[in-house]
Protein backbone atom coordinates (compact mmCIF):
# COMPACT_ATOMS: atom_id res chain seq x y z
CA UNK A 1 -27.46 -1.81 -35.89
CA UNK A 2 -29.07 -1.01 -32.71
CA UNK A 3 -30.97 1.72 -31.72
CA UNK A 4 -28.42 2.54 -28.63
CA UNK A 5 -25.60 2.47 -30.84
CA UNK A 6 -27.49 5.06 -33.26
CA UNK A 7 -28.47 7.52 -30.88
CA UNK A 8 -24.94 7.76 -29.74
CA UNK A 9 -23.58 7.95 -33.66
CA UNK A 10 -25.98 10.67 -33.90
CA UNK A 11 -23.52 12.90 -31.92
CA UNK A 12 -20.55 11.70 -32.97
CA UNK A 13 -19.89 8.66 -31.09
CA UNK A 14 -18.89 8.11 -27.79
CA UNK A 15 -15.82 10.09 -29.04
CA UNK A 16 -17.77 13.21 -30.03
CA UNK A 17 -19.70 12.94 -26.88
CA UNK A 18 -16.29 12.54 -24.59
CA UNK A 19 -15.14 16.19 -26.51
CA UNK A 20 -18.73 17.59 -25.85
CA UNK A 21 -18.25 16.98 -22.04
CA UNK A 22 -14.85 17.74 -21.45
CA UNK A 23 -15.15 21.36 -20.86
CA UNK A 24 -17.42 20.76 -17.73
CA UNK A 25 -14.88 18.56 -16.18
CA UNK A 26 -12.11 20.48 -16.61
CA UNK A 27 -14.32 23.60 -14.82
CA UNK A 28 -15.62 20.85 -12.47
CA UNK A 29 -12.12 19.30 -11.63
CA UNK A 30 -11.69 20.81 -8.12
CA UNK A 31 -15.03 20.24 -6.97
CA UNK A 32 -14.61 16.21 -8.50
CA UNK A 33 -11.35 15.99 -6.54
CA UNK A 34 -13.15 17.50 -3.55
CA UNK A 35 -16.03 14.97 -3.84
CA UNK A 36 -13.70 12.10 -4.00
CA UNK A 37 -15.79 10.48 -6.23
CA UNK A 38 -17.72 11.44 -9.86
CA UNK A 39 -20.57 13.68 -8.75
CA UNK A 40 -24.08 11.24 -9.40
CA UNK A 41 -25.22 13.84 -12.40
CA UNK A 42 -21.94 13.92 -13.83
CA UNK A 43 -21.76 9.90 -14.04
CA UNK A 44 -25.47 10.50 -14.86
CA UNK A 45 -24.48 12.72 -17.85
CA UNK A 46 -21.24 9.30 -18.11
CA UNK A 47 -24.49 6.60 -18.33
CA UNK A 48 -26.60 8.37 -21.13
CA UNK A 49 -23.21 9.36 -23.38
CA UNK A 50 -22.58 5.69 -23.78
CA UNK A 51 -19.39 5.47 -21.72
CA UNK A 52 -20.47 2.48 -19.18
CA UNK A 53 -22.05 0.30 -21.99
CA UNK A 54 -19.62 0.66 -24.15
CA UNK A 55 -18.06 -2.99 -23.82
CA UNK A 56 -21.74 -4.37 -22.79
CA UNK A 57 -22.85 -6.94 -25.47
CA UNK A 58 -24.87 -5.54 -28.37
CA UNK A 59 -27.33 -8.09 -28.01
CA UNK A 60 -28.16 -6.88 -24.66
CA UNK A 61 -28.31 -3.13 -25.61
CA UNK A 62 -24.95 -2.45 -25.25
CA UNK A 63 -22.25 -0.76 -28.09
CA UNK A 64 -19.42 -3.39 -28.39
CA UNK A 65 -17.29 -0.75 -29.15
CA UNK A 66 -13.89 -2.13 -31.00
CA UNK A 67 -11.36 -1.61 -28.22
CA UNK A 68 -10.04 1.59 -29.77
CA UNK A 69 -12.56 3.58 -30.05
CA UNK A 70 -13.53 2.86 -26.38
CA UNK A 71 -9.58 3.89 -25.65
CA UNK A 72 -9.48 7.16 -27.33
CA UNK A 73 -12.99 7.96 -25.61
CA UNK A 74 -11.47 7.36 -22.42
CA UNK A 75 -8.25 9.21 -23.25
CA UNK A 76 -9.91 12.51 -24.85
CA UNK A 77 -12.00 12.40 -21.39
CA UNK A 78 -8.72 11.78 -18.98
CA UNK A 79 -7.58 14.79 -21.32
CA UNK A 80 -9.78 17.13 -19.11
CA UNK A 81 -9.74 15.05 -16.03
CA UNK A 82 -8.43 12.14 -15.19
CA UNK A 83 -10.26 10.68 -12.24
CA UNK A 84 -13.74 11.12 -14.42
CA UNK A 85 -12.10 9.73 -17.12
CA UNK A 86 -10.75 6.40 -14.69
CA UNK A 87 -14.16 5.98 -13.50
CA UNK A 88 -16.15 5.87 -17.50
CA UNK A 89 -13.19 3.05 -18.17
CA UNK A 90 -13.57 0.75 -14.90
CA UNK A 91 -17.21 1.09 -15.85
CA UNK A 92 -16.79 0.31 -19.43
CA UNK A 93 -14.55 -2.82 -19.29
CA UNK A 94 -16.48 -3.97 -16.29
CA UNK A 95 -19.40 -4.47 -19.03
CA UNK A 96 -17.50 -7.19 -20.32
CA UNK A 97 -18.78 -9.30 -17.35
CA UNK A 98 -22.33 -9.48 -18.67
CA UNK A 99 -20.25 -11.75 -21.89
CA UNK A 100 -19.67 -14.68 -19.52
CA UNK A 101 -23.30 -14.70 -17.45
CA UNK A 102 -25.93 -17.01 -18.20
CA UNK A 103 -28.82 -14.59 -21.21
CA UNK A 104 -31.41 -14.51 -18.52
CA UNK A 105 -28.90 -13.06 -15.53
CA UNK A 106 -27.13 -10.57 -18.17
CA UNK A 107 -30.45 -9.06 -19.26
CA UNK A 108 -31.88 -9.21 -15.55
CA UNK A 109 -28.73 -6.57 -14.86
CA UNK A 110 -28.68 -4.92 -17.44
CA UNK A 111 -32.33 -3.69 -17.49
CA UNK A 112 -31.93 -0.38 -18.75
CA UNK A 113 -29.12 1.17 -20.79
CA UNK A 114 -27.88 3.84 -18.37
CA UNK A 115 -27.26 0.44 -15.70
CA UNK A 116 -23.34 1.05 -14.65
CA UNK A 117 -21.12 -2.42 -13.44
CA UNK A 118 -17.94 -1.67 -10.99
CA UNK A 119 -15.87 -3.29 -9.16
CA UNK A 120 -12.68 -5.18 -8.23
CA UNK A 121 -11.33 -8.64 -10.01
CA UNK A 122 -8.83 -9.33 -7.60
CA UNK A 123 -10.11 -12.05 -5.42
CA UNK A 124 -9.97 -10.72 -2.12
CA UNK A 125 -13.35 -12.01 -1.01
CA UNK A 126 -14.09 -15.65 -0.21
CA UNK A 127 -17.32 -17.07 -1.60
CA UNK A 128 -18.13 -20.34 0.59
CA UNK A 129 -20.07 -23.32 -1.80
CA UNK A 130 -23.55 -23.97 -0.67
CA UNK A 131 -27.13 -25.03 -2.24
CA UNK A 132 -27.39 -23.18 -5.01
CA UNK A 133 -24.54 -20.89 -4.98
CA UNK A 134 -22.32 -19.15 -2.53
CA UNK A 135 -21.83 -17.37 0.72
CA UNK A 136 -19.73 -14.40 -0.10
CA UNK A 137 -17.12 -12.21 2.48
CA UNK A 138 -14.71 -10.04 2.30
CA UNK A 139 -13.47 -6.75 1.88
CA UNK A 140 -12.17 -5.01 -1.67
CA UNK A 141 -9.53 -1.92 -2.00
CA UNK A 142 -9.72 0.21 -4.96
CA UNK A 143 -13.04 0.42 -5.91
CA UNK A 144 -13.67 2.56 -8.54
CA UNK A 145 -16.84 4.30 -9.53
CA UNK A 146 -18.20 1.63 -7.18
CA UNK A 147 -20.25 4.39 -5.53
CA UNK A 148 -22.16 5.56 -8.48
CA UNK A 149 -22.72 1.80 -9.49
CA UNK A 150 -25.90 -0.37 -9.49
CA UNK A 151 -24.50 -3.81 -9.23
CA UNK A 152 -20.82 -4.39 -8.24
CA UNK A 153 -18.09 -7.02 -9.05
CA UNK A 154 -16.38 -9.30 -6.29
CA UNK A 155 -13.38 -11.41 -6.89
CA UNK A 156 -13.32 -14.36 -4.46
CA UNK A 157 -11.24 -17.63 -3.77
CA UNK A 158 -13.77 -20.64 -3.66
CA UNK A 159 -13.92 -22.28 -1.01
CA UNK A 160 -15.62 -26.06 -0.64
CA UNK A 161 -16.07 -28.31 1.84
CA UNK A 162 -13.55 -25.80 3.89
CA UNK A 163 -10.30 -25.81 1.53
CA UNK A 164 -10.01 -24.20 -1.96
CA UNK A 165 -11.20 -25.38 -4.43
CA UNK A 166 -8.29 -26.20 -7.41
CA UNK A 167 -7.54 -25.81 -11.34
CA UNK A 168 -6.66 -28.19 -13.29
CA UNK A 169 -3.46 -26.52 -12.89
CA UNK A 170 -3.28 -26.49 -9.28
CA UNK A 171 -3.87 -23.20 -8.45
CA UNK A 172 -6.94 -21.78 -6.37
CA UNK A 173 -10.26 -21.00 -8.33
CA UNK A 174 -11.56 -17.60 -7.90
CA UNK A 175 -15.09 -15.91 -9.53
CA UNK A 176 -16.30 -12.83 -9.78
CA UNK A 177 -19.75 -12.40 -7.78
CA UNK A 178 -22.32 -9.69 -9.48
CA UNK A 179 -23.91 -8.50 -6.51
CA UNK A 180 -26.38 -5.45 -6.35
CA UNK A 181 -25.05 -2.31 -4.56
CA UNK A 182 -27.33 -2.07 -2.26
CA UNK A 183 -26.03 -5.17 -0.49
CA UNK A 184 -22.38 -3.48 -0.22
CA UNK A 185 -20.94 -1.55 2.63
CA UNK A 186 -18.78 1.47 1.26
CA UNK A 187 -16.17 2.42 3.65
CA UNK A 188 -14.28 5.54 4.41
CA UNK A 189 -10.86 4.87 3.15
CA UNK A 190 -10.15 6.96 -0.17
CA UNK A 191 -7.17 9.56 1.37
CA UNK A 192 -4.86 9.90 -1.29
CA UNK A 193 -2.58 11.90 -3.09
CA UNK A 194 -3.90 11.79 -6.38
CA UNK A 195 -6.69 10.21 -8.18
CA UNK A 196 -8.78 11.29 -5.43
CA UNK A 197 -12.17 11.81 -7.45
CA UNK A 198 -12.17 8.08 -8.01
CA UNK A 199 -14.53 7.23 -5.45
CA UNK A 200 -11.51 3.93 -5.42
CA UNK A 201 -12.90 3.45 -1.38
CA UNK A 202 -12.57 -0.27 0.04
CA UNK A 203 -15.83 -1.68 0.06
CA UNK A 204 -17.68 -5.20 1.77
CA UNK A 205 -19.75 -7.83 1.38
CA UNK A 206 -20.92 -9.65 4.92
CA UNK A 207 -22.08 -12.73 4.39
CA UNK A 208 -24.14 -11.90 1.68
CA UNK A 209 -25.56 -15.59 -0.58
CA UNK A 210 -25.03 -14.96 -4.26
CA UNK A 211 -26.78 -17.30 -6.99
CA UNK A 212 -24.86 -19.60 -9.33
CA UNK A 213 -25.85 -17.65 -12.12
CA UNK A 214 -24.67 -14.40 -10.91
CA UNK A 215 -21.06 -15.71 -10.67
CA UNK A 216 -18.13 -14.97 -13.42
CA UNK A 217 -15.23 -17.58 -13.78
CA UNK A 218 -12.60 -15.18 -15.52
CA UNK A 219 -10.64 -17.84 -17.91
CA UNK A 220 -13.36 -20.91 -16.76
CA UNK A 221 -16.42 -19.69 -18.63
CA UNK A 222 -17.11 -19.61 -22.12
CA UNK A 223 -17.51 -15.57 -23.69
CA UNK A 224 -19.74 -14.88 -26.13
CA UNK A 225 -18.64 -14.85 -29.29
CA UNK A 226 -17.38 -11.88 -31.18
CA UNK A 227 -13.86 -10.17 -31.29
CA UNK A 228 -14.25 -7.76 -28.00
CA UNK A 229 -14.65 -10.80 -25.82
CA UNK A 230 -11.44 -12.86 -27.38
CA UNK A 231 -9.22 -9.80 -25.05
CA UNK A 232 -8.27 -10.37 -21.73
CA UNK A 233 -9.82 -8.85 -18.89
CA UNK A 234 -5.87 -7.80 -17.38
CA UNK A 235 -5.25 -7.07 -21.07
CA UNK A 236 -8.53 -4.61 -21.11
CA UNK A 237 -8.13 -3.44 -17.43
CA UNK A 238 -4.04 -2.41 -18.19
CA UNK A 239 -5.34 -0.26 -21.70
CA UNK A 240 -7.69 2.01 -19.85
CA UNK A 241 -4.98 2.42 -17.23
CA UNK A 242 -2.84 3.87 -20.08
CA UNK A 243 -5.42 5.70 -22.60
CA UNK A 244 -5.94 7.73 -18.69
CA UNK A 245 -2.16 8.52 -18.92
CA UNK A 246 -1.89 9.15 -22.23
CA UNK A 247 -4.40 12.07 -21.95
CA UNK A 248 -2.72 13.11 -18.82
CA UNK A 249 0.08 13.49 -20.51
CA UNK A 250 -1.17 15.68 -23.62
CA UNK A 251 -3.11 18.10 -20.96
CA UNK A 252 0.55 18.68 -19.19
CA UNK A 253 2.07 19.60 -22.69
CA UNK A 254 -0.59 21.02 -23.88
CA UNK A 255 -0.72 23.58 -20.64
CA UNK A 256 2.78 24.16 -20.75
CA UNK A 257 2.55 25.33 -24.36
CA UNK A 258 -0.28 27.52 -23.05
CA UNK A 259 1.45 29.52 -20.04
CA UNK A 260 4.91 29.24 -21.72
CA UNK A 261 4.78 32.31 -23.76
CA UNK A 262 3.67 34.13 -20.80
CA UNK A 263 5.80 32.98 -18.03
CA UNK A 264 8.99 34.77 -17.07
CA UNK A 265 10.87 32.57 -14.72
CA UNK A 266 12.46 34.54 -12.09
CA UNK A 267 15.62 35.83 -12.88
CA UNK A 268 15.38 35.42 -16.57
CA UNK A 269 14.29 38.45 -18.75
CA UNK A 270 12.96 36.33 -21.33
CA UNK A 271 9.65 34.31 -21.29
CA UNK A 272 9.73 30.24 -20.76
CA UNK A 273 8.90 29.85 -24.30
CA UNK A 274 12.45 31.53 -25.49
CA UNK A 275 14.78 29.65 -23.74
CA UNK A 276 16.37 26.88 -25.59
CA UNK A 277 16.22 24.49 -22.46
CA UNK A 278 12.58 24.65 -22.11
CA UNK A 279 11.83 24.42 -26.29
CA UNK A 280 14.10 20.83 -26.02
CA UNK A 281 12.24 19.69 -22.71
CA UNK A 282 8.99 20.26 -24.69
CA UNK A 283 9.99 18.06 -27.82
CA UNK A 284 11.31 15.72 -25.61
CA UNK A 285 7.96 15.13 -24.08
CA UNK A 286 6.01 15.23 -26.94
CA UNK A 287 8.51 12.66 -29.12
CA UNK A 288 8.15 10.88 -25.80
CA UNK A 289 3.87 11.17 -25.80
CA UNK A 290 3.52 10.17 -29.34
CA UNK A 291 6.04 7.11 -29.74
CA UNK A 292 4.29 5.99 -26.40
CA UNK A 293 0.89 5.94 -27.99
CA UNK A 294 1.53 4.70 -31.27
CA UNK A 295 3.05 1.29 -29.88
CA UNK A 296 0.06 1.62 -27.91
CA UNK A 297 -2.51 1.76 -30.68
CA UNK A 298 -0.28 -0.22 -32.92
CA UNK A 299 -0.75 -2.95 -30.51
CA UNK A 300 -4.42 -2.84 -29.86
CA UNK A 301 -5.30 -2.20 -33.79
CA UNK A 302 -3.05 -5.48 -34.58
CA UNK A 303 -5.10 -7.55 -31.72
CA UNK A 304 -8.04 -6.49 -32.86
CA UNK A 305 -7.58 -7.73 -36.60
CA UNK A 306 -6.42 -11.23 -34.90
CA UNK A 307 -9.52 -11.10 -32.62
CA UNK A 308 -11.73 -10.72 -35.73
CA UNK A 309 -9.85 -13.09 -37.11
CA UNK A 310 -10.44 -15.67 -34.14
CA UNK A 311 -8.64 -15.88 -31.14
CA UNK A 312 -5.78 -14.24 -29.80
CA UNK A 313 -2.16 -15.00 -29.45
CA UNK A 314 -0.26 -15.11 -27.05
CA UNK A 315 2.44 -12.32 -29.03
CA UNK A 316 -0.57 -10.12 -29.36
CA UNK A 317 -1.57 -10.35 -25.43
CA UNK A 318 1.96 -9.61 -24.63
CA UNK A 319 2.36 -6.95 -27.33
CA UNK A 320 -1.01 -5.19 -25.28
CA UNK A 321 0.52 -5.82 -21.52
CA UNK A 322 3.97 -4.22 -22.71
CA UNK A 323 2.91 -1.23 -24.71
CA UNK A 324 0.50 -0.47 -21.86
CA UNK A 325 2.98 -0.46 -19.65
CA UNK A 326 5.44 1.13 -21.29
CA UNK A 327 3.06 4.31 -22.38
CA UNK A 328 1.80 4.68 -18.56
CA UNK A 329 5.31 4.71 -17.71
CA UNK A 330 6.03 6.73 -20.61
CA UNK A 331 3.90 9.44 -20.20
CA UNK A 332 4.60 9.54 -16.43
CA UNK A 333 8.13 10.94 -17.72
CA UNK A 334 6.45 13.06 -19.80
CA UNK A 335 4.44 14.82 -16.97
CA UNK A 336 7.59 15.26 -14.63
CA UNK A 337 9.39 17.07 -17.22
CA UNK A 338 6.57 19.18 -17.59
CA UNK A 339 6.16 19.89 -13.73
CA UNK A 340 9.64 20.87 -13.47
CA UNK A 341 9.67 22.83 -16.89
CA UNK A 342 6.37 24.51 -14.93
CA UNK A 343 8.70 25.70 -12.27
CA UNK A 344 7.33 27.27 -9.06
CA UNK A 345 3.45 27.51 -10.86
CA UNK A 346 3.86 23.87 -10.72
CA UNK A 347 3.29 23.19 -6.64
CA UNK A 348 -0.28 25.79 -6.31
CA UNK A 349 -3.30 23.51 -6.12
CA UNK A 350 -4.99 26.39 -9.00
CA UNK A 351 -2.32 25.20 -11.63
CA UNK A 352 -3.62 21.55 -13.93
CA UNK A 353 0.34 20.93 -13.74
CA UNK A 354 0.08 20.25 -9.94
CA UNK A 355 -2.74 17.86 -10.35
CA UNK A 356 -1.92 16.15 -13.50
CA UNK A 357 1.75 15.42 -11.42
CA UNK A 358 -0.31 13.67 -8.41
CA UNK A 359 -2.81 11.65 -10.91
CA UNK A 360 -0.26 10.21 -12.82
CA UNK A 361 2.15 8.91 -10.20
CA UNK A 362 -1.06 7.20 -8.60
CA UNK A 363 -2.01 5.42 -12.13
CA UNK A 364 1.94 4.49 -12.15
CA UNK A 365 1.37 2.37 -8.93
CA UNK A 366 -1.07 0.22 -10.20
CA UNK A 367 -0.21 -3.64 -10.19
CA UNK A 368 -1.28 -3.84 -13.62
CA UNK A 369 1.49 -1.66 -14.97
CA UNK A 370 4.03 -2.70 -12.47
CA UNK A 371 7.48 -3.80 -12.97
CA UNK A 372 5.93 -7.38 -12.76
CA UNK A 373 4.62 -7.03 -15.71
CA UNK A 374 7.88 -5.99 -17.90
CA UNK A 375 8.80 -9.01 -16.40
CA UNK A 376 6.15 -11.18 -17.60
CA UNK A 377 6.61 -9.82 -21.40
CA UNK A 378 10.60 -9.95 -21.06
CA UNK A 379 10.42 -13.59 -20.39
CA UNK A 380 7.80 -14.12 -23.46
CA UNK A 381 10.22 -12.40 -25.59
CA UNK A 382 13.03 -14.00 -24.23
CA UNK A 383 11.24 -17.29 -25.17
CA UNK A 384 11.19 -18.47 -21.90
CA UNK A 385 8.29 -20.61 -19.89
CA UNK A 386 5.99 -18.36 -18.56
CA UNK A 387 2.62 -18.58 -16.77
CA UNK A 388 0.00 -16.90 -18.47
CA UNK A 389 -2.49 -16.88 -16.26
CA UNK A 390 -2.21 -12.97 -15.67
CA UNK A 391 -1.40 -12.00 -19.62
């Protein structure tokens, strides 16, 4: 066992260390939504808990964490805010990168425990083929964390000798480039309605060369071995979408159980907690909360016995991509009822309700809990050819 892993046992895991810092972000959740981005000491505090290695290689001083204990860390931290908690899972599953890099390049980044990855696999970027590896452009939305990174992830389309360059399968090859942050522009552009302590800003990369060995083919190069690295990166990048919504989801029950005995709604002489409309909206979220997450855990515990096993199915990957889907979407249902159940306390910026509304309709849009994606695992189970390139 390594000595990062046991200093972070020491206190209880990663798990212990997410309940240790939870009440500072909840008393810190304003000023994070302010920011637009995690204050630098609180992703400071993030780095030496454990949360940003936590899918880094153990042979490079990371914890290669089994996938659900790094969930539940990231959903008792989305718990007591849910923009911190998005940025310790982009940073997290972003580790996974360092698998697929050459030794030399994976220890040359990460250097020092506390190092943080970010960034974007789409491949909005183009990185052009030269002598020795590429000339990277392009601009990136939804950034993440990207701000309190020190190197950052670029998905591009390669491009040689002026056209893309092809699969086997015909369709364009794309790899991510690992480029240090000092060598990105951050722009301006994170104005939203919820989510906003994301730092999720566009950011660029101008012409910038990266190496050979500081590029990631996602599904072209080799992992290294162990059971972590056998999951998709879509697979791992849709479960922290959800473990964020799960614990949205408890903190909207769990503050409408709170005010509920002492909220009167106007009109009524009786307080919220009395009236038989608002007990049955209550256990319809919660029956709603927990049938969500236990398909959700059900499906990661079952992929992880098959990863350990060897390599994953394809039943398992679409078993992950549903029930990730279906608890974001889940617990999004979960949260209105509780808004509305919150009445007119719901709408003041002071009230967690009004917030945890906004959050979870942003984590809702994402592409990787989209509608395309019940479509992708209805055609599986319909036994129906399917491309699998995105499962």
């Amino acid at each position: 066992m390594s000595k990062v892993r046991s200093d972070i046992d020491g206190h209880g895991g990663t798990r212990g260390a997410a309940h240790e810092i939870s009440p500072t972000l909840r008393e810190r959740a304003e000023e994070i939504e302010e920011a637009r981005r995690l204050p630098s000491d609180l992703s400071d505090r993030f780095a030496a808990a454990g949360f940003y290695r936590m899918c880094v290689p153990e042979t490079y001083g990371g914890l290669e964490l089994p996938p659900l204990e790094t969930m539940e860390t990231i959903e008792i931290l989305a718990r007591a805010d849910a923009a911190a908690a998005w940025c310790a899972f982009i940073g997290a599953t972003s580790g996974t990168a360092l698998a697929m890099l050459p030794e030399a390049t994976a220890r040359e980044i990460f250097s020092r425990p506390e190092t943080m990855i970010a960034g974007v696999f789409a491949p909005r970027g183009k990185a052009v083929v030269t002598d020795g590896g590429f000339r990277v452009d392009g601009q990136w939305q939804w950034g993440s964390g990207t701000q309190n990174a020190d190197w950052i992830l670029a998905g591009c389309q390669v491009i040689r000798d002026g056209e893309p360059e092809l699969l086997r399968n015909g369709t364009p090859r794309s790899r991510m480039m690992v480029v240090p942050a000092n060598q990105v522009e951050f722009l301006d552009t994170w104005y939203v309605s919820g989510l906003a302590g994301t730092g999720s800003t566009d950011f660029a990369i101008r012409d910038t060369f990266v190496a050979h060995d500081r590029a990631v083919g996602i599904g072209d190069d080799s992992p290294l071995p162990g059971p972590l690295y056998a999951f998709p990166q879509f697979g791992l990048l849709s479960m922290g979408i959800a473990a964020v919504a799960l614990g949205l989801a408890r903190a909207a029950i769990d503050e409408v159980v709170e005010i509920a005995g002492g909220k009167t709604p106007s009109g009524s002489t009786r307080p919220l907690a009395a009236r038989p409309a608002a007990q049955s909206e209550v256990a319809r979220a919660e029956a709603t909360l927990r049938s969500a997450r236990a398909f959700y855990y059900e499906a990661i515990g079952e992929a992880w016995q098959e990863a350990i096993a060897g390599d994953l199915s394809t039943d398992r990957r679409r078993d992950i991509r549903l029930a990730t889907t279906h608890a974001t979407h889940a617990c999004a249902e979960a949260v209105d009822r509780m808004y509305h159940l919150g009445g007119g306390t719901s709408v003041y910026r002071r009230s967690p309700l009004q917030r945890i509304f906004r959050d979870i309709h942003v984590a809702t849009q994402h592409m990787m809990v989209g509608p395309s994606t019940l479509e992708l695992t209805g055609r599986l189970l319909l036994g129906l050819e399917t491309d699998l390139a995105v499962l």
